[in-house]
Protein backbone atom coordinates (compact mmCIF):
# COMPACT_ATOMS: atom_id res chain seq x y z
CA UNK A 1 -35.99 -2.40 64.88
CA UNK A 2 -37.19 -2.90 62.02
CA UNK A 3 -35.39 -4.13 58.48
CA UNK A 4 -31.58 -4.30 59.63
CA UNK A 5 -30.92 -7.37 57.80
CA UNK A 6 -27.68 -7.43 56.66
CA UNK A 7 -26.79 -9.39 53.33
CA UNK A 8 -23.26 -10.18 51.98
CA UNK A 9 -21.73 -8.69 54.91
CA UNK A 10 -22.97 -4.54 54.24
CA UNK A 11 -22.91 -2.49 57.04
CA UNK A 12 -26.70 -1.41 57.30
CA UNK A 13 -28.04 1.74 57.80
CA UNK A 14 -29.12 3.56 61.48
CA UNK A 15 -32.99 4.43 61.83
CA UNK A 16 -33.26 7.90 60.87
CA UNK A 17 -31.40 6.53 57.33
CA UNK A 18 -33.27 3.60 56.76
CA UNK A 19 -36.79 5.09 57.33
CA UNK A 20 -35.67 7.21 54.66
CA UNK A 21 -34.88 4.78 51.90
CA UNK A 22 -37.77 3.09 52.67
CA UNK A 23 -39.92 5.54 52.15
CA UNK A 24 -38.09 6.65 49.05
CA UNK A 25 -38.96 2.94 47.72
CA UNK A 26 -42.49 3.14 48.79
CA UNK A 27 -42.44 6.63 46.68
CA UNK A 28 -40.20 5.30 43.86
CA UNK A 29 -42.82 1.92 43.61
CA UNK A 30 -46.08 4.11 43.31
CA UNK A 31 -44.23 6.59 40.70
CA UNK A 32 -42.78 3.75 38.69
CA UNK A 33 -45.42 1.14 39.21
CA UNK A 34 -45.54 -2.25 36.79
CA UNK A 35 -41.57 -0.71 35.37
CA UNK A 36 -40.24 -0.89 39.23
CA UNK A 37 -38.73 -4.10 40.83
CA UNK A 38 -37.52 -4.59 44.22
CA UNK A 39 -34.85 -6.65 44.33
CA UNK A 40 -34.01 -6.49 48.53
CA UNK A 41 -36.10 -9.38 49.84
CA UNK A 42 -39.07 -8.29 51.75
CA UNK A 43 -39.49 -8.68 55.81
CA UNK A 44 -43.02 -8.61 57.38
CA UNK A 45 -45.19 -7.69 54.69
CA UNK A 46 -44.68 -4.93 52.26
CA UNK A 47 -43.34 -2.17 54.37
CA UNK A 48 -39.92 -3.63 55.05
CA UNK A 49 -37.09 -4.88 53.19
CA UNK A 50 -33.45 -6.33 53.73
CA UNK A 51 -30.62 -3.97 53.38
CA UNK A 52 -28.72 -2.77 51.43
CA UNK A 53 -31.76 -1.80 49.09
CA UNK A 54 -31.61 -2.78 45.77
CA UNK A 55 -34.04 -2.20 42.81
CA UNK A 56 -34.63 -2.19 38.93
CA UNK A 57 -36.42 0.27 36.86
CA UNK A 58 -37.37 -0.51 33.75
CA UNK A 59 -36.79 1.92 30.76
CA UNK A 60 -37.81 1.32 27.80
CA UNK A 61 -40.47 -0.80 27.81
CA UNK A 62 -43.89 0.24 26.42
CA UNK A 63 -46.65 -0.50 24.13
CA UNK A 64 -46.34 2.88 22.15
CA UNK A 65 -43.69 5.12 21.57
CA UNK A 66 -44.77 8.82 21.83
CA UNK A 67 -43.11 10.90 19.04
CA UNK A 68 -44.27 14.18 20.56
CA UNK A 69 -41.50 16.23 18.57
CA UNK A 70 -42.74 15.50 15.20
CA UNK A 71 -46.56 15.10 15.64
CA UNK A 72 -47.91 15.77 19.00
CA UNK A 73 -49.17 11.79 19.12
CA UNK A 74 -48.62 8.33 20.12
CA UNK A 75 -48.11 6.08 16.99
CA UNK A 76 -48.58 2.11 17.20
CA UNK A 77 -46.07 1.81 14.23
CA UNK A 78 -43.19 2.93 15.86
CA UNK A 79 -40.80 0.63 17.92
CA UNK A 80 -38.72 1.11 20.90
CA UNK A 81 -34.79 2.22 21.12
CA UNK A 82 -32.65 0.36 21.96
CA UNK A 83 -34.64 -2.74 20.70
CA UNK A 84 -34.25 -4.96 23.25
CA UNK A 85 -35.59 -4.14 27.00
CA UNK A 86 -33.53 -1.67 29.31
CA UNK A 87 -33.30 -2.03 32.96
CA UNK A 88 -31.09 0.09 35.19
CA UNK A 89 -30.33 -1.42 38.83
CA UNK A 90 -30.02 1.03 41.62
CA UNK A 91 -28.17 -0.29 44.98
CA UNK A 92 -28.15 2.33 48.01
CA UNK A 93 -25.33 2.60 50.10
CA UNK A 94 -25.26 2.54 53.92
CA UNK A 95 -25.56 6.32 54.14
CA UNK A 96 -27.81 7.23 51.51
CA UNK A 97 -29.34 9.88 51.09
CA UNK A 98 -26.88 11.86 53.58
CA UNK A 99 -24.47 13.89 52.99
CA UNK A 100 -21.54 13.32 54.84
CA UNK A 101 -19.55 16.48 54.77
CA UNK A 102 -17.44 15.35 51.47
CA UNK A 103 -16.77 11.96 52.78
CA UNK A 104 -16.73 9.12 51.14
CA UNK A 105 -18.75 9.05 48.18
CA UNK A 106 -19.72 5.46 48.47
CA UNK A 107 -21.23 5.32 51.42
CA UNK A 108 -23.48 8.23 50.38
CA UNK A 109 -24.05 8.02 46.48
CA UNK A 110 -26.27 4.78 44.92
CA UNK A 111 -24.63 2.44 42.27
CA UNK A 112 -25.95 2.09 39.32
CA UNK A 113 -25.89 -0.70 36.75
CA UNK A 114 -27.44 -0.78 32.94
CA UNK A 115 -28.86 -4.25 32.20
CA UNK A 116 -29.82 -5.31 28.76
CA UNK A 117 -29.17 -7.45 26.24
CA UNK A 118 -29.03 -5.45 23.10
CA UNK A 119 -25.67 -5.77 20.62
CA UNK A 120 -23.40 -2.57 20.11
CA UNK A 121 -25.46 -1.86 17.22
CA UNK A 122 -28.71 -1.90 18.77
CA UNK A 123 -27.09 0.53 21.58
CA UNK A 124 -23.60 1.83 21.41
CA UNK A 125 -21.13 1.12 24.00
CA UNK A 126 -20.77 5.29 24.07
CA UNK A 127 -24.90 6.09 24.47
CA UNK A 128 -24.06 3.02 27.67
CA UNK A 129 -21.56 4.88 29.04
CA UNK A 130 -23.31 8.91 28.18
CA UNK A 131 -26.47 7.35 30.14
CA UNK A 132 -24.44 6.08 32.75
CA UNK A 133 -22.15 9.19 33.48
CA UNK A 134 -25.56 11.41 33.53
CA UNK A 135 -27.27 8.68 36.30
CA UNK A 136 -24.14 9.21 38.51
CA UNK A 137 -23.71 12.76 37.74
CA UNK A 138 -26.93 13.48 38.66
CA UNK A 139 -26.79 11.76 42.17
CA UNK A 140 -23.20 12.99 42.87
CA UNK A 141 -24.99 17.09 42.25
CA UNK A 142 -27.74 16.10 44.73
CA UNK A 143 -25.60 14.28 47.14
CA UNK A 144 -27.56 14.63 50.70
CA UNK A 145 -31.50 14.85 48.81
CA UNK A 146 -33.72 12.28 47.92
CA UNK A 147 -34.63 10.45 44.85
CA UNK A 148 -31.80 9.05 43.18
CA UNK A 149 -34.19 9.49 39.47
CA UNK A 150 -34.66 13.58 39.94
């Protein structure tokens, strides 16, 4: 068996479930490349990781901002928003990606966290907490699917 670490005292996932997540990660790190960060300590090389999984995504950090809207290019003069760098951490539960028949929601739905260091004026508490209610609205609509980031 392969990956059923267990850290901080999580119940892991079976087989079926973790072969899924991990190949959602192996996905999710080709997609997202340098802006992805796996957390989960690795096991055997790169094709196995502790559980629970846990990873950041980067969001906001780039050379350019594209201001596509207004003039169809990338500008060098422009600067990113919020100022400061973005990260949201994703941590999938035991049972993720199943659906589990309107059980509990935490066993089947991924945490999320926003990490950054930016002051209320550089990013309101309410864009936080809009950006935060659309990440776990989003996963709670496609409860029992694949890729928390649709």
């Amino acid at each position: 068996q392969r990956g059923k670490v267990m850290t901080m005292g999580e119940a892991i996932p079976n087989d079926e479930t973790a072969d899924m997540q991990r190949e959602e990660v192996h996905a999710l790190e080709a997609i997202f490349d340098g802006a992805f960060e796996l957390r989960s300590p690795r096991l055997d090389g790169d094709d196995d990781f502790e559980f629970p999984i846990v990873y950041r995504i980067k969001l906001n950090e780039m050379d350019v901002d594209v201001d596509i809207a207004d003039t169809g290019s990338c500008s060098d003069d422009t600067t990113n928003w919020p100022k400061r760098p973005m990260t949201v951490e994703i941590r999938y539960p035991k049972n993720y990606p199943l659906d589990d028949n309107g059980g509990d929601p935490a066993t089947t739905i991924p945490s999320f966290e926003l990490l950054h260091e930016n002051t209320v004026l550089d990013f309101p508490s309410c864009a936080s907490e809009k950006l935060m209610a659309v990440l776990r609205d989003t996963a709670q609509k496609e409860r029992g699917m694949p890729s928390v980031l649709s």
